[in-house]
C-alpha atoms as a PDB file:
ATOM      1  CA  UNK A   1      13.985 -14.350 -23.315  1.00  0.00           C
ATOM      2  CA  UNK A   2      16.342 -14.785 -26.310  1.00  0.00           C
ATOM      3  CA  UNK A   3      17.217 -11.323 -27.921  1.00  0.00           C
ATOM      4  CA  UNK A   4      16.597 -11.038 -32.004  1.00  0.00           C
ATOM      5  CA  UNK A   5      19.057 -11.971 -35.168  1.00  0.00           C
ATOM      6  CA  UNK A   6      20.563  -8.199 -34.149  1.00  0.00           C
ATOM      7  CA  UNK A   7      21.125  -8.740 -30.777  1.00  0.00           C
ATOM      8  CA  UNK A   8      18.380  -7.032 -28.990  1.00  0.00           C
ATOM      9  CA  UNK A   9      15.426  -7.737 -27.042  1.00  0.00           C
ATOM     10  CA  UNK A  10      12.016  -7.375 -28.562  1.00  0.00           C
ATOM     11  CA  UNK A  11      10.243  -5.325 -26.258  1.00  0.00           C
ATOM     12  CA  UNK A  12       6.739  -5.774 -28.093  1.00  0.00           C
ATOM     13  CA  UNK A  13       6.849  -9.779 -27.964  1.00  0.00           C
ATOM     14  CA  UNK A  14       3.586 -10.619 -25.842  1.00  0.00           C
ATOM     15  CA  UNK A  15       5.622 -13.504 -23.735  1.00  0.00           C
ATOM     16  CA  UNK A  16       7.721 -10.392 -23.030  1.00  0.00           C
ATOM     17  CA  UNK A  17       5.151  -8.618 -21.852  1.00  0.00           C
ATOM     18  CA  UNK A  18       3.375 -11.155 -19.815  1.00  0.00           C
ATOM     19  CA  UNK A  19       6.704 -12.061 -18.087  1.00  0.00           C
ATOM     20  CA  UNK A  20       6.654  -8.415 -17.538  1.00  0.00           C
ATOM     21  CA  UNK A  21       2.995  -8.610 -15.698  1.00  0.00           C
ATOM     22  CA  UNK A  22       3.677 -11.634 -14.276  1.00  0.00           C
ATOM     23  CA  UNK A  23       6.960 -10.191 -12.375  1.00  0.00           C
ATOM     24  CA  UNK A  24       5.139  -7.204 -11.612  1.00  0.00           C
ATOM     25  CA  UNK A  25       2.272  -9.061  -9.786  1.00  0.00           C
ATOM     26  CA  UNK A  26       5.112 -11.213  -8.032  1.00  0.00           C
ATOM     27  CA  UNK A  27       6.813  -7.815  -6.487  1.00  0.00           C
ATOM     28  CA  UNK A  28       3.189  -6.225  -5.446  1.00  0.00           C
ATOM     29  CA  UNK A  29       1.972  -9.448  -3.758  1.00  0.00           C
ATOM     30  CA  UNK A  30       5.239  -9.866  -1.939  1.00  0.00           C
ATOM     31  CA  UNK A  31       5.536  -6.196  -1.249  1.00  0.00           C
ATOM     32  CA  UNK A  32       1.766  -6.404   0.309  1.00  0.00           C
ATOM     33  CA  UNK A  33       2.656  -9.634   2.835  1.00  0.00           C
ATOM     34  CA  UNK A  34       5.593  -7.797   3.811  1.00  0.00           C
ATOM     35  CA  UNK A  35       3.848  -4.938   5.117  1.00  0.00           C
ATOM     36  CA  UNK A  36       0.786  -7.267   6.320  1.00  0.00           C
ATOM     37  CA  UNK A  37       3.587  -8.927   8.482  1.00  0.00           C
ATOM     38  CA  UNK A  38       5.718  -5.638   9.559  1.00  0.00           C
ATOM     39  CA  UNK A  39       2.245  -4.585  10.858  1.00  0.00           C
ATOM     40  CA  UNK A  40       1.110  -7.424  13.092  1.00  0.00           C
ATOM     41  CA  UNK A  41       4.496  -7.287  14.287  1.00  0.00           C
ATOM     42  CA  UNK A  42       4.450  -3.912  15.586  1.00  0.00           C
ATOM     43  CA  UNK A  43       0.854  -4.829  17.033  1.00  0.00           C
ATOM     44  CA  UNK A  44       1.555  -7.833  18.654  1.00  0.00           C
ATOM     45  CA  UNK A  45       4.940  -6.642  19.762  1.00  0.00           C
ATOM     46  CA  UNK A  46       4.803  -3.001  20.424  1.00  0.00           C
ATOM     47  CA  UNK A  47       1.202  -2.079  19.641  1.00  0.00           C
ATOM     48  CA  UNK A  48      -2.447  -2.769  20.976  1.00  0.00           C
ATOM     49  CA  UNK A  49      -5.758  -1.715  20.283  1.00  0.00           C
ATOM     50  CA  UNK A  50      -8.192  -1.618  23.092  1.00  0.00           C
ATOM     51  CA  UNK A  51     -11.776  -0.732  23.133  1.00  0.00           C
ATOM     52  CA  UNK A  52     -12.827   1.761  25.676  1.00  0.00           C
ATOM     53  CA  UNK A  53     -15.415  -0.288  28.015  1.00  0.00           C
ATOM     54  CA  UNK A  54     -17.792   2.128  30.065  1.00  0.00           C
ATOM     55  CA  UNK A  55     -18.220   5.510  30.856  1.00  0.00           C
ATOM     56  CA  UNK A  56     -15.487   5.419  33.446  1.00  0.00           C
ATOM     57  CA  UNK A  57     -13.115   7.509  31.247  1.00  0.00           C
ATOM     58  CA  UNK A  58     -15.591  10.669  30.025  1.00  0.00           C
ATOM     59  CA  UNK A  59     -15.203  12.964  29.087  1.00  0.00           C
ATOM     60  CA  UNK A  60     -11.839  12.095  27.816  1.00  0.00           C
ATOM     61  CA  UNK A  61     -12.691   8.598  26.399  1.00  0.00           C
ATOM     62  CA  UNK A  62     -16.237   7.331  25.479  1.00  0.00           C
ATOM     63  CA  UNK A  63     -17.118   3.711  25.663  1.00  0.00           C
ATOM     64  CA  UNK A  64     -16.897   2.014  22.319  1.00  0.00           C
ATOM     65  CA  UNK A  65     -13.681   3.918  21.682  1.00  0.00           C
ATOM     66  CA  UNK A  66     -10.383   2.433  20.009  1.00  0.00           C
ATOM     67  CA  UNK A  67      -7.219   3.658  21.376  1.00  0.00           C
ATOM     68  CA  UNK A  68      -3.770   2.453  20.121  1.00  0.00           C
ATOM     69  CA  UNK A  69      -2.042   1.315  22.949  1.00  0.00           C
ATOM     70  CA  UNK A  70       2.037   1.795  23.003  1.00  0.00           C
ATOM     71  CA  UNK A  71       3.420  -1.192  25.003  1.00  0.00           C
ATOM     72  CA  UNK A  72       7.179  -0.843  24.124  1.00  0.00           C
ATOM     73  CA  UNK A  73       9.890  -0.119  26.751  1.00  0.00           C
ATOM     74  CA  UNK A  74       6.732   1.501  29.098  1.00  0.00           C
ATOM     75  CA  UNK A  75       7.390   3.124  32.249  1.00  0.00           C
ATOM     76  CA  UNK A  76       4.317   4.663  34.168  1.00  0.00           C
ATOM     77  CA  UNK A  77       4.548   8.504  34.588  1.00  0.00           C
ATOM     78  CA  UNK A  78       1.969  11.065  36.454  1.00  0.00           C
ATOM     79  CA  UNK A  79      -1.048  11.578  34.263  1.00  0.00           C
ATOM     80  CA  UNK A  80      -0.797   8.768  31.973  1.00  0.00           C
ATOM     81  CA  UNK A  81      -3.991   6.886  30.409  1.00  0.00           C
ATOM     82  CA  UNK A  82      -3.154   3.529  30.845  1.00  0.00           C
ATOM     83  CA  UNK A  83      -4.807   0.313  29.852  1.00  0.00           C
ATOM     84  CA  UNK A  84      -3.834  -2.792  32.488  1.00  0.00           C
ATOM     85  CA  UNK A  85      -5.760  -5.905  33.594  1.00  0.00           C
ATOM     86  CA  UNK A  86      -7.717  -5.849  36.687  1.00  0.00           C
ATOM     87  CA  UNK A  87      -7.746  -9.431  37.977  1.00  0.00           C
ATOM     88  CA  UNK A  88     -10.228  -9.046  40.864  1.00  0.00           C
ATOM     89  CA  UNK A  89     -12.996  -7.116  38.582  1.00  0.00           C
ATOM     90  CA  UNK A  90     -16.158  -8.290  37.466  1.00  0.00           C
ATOM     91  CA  UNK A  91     -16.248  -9.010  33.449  1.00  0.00           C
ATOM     92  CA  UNK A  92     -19.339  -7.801  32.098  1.00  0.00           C
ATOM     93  CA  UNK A  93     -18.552  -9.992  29.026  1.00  0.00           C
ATOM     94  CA  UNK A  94     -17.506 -13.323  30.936  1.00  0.00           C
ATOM     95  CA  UNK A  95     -19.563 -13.021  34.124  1.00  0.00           C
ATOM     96  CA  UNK A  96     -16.225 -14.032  35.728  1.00  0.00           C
ATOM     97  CA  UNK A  97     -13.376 -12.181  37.445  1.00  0.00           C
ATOM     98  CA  UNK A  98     -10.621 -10.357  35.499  1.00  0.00           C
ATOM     99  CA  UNK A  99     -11.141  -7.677  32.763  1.00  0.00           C
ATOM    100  CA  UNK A 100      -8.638  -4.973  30.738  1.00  0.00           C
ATOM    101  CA  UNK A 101      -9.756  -1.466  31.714  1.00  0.00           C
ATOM    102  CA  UNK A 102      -8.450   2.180  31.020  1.00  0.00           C
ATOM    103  CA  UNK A 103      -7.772   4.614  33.836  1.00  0.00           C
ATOM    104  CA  UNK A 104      -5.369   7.552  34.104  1.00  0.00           C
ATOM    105  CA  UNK A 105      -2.015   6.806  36.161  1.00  0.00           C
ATOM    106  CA  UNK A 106      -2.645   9.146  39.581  1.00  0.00           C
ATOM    107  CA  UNK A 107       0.291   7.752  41.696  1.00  0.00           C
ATOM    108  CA  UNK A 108       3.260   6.034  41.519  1.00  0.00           C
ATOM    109  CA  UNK A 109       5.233   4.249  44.077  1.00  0.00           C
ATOM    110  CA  UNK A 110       5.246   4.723  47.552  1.00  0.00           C
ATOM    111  CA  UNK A 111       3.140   8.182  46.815  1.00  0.00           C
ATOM    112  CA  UNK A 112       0.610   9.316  49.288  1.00  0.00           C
ATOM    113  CA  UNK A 113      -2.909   9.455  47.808  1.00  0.00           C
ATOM    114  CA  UNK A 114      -5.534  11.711  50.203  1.00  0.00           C
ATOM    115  CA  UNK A 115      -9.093  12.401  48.700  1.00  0.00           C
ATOM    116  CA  UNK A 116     -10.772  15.555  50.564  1.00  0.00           C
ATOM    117  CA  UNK A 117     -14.033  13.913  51.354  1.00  0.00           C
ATOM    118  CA  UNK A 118     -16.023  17.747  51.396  1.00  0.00           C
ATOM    119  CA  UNK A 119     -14.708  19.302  47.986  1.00  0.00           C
ATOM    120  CA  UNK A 120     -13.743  15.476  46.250  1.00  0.00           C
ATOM    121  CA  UNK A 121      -9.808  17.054  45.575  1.00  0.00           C
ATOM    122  CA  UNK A 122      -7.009  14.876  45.069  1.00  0.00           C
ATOM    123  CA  UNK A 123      -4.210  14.790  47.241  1.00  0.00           C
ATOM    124  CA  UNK A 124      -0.468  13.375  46.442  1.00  0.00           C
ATOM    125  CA  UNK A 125       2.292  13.569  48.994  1.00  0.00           C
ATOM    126  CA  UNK A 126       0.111  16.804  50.323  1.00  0.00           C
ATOM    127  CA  UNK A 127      -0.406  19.054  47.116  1.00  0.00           C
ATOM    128  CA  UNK A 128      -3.454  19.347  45.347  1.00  0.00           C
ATOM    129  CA  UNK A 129      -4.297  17.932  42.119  1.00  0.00           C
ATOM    130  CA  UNK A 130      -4.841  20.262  39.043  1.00  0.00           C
ATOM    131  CA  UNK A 131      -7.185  17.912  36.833  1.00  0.00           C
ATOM    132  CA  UNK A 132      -9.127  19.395  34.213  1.00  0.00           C
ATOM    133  CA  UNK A 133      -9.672  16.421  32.495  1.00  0.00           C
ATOM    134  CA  UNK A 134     -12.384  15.008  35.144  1.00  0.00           C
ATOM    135  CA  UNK A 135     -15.900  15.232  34.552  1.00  0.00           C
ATOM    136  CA  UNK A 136     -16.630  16.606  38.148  1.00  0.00           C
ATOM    137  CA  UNK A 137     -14.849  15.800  41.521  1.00  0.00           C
ATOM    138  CA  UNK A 138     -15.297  13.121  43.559  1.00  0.00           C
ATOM    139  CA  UNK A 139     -18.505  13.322  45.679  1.00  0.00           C
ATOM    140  CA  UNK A 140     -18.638  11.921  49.493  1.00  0.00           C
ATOM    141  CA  UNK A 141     -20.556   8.916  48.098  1.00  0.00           C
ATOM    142  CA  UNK A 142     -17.929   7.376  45.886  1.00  0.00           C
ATOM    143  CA  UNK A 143     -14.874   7.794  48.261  1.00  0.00           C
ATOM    144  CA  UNK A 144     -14.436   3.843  47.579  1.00  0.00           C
ATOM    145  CA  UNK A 145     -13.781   1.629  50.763  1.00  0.00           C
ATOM    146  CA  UNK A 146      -9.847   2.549  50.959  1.00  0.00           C
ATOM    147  CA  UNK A 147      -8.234   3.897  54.211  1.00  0.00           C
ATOM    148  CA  UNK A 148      -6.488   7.604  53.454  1.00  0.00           C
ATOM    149  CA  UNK A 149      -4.169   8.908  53.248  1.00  0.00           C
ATOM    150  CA  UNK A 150      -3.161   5.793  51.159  1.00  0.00           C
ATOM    151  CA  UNK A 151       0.347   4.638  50.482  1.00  0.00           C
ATOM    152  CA  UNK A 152       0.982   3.407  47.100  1.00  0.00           C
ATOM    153  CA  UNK A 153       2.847  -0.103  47.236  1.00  0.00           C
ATOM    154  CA  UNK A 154       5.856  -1.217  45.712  1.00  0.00           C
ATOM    155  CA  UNK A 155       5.726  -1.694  42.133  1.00  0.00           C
ATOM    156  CA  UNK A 156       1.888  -0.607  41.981  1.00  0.00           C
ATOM    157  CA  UNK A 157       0.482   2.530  40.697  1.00  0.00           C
ATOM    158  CA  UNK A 158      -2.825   4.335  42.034  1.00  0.00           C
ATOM    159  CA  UNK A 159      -5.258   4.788  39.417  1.00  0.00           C
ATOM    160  CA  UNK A 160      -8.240   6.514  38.495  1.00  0.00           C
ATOM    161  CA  UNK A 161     -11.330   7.164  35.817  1.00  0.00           C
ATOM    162  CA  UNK A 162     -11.677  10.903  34.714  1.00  0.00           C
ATOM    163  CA  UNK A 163     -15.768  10.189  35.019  1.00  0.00           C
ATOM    164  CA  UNK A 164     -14.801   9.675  39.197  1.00  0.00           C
ATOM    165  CA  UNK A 165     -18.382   9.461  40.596  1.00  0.00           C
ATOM    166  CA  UNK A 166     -18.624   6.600  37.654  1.00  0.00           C
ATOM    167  CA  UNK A 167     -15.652   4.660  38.072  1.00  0.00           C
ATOM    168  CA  UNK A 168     -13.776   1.801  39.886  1.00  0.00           C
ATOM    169  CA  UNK A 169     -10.499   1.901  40.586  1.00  0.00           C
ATOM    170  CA  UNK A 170      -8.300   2.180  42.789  1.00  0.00           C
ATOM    171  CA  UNK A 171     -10.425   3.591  45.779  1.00  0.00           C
ATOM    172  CA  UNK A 172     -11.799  -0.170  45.588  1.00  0.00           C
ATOM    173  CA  UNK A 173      -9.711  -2.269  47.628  1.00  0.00           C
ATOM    174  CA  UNK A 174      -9.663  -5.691  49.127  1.00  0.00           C
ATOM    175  CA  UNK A 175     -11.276  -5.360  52.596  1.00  0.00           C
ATOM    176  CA  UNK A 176     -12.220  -8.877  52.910  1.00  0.00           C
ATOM    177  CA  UNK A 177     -15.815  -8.113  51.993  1.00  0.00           C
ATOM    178  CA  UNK A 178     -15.822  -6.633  49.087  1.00  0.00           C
ATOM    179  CA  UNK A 179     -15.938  -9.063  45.872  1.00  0.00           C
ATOM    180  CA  UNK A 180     -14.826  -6.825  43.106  1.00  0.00           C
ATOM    181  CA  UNK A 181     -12.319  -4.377  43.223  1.00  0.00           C
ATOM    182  CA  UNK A 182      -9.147  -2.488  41.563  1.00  0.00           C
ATOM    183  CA  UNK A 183      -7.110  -1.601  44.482  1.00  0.00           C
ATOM    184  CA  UNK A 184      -3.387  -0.459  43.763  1.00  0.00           C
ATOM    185  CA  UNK A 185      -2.352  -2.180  40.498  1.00  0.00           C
ATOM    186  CA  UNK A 186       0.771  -3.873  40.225  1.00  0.00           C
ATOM    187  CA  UNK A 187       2.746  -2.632  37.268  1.00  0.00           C
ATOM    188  CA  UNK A 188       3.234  -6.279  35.512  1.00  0.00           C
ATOM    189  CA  UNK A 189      -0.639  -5.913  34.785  1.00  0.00           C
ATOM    190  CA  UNK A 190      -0.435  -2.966  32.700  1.00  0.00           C
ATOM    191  CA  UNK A 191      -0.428  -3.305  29.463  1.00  0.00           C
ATOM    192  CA  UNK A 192       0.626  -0.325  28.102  1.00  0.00           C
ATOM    193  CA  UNK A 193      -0.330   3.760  27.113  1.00  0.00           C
ATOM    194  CA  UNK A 194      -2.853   4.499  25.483  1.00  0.00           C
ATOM    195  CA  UNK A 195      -1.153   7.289  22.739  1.00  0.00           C
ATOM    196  CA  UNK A 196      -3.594   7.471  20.217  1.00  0.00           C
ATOM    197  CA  UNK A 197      -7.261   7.448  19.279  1.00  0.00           C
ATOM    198  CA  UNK A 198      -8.584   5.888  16.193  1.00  0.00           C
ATOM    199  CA  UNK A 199     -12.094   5.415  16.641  1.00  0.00           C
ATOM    200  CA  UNK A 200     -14.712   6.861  16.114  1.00  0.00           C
ATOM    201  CA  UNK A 201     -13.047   8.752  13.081  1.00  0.00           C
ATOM    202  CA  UNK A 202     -14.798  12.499  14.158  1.00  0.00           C
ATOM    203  CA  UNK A 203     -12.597  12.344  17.154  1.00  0.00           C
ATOM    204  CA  UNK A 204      -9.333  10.576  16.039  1.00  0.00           C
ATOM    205  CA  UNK A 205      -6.310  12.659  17.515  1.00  0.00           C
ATOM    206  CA  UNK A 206      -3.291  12.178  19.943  1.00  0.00           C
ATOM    207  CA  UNK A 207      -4.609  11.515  23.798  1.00  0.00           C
END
């Protein structure tokens, strides 16, 4: 805008003002993409969000729940909620094979996994597991079909649901008669930890 016969802008011109408001608009739309963009960039490339399917995970996770899922530089540890794909599952939602599911990380690579079929405890590599965060142990009838003391494989992991007597995972294995299973799960099919939950808002907190 061209400034006055002295030489100064007039402030309290209305094309001043709407080039004002205009500009202003202009910075807040293009400040709102920017963050639209710098957040379905840190979903698609280092965050999820899964829905909890089941009661498999109570009483840590409830079905219907959305956890935030961290898939960035993600290396399975002991004790870890995971979500991963489970390509030999039935999909209540498809009707076909293959479904993402969340189960805690149990064992790790070329671990031995033993279940105590009389109290339901959880052996790896011979010691006891400590797990408070299971509903109740596992009972003789949900021992799964696997052979123990189980070997984890290469590059697989060992997983389990907290809600054990309500749960398939990894005590599911191919035997050549069963249809649907979990078995050991090879580590290219998880998709990440599960770090935070967001949903339902009375229980949103750090898992």
């Amino acid at each position: 805008m061209p400034p006055t016969e002295n030489g100064v802008f007039d402030n309290e011109n209305p094309n001043y003002k709407q080039g004002n408001k205009a500009k202003s608009l202009y910075l807040w739309i293009q400040s709102v993409l920017e963050s639209v963009m710098a957040a379905f960039l840190l979903l698609t490339f280092l965050f999820r969000i899964n829905i909890v399917a089941g009661s498999s995970m109570e009483p840590t996770l409830r079905e219907e729940d959305r956890i935030v899922v961290s898939q960035a530089f993600y290396s399975p540890s002991y004790g870890d909620i995971v979500a991963l794909w489970a390509e030999d599952l039935f999909n209540r939602r498809t009707g076909e094979k293959g479904e993402m599911i969340v189960k805690r990380v149990i064992g790790l690579p070329g671990d031995i996994i033993d279940i105590d079929p009389a109290t339901g405890t959880v052996y790896r590599n011979g010691e006891p597991l400590r797990e408070d965060y299971t509903a109740e142990p596992i009972n003789a009838d949900n021992l799964g079909n696997a052979e123990y003391p189980l070997t984890v494989e290469v590059n697989c992991v060992f997983v389990l649901g907290d809600n054990r007597n309500h749960s398939t995972d990894s005590r599911y294995v191919d035997d050549g008669e069963t249809e649907y299973y979990v078995g050991c799960v090879d580590m290219r099919y998880i998709a990440g930890k599960a770090v935070f939950r967001i949903y339902p808002f009375d229980r949103i907190g750090v898992l």
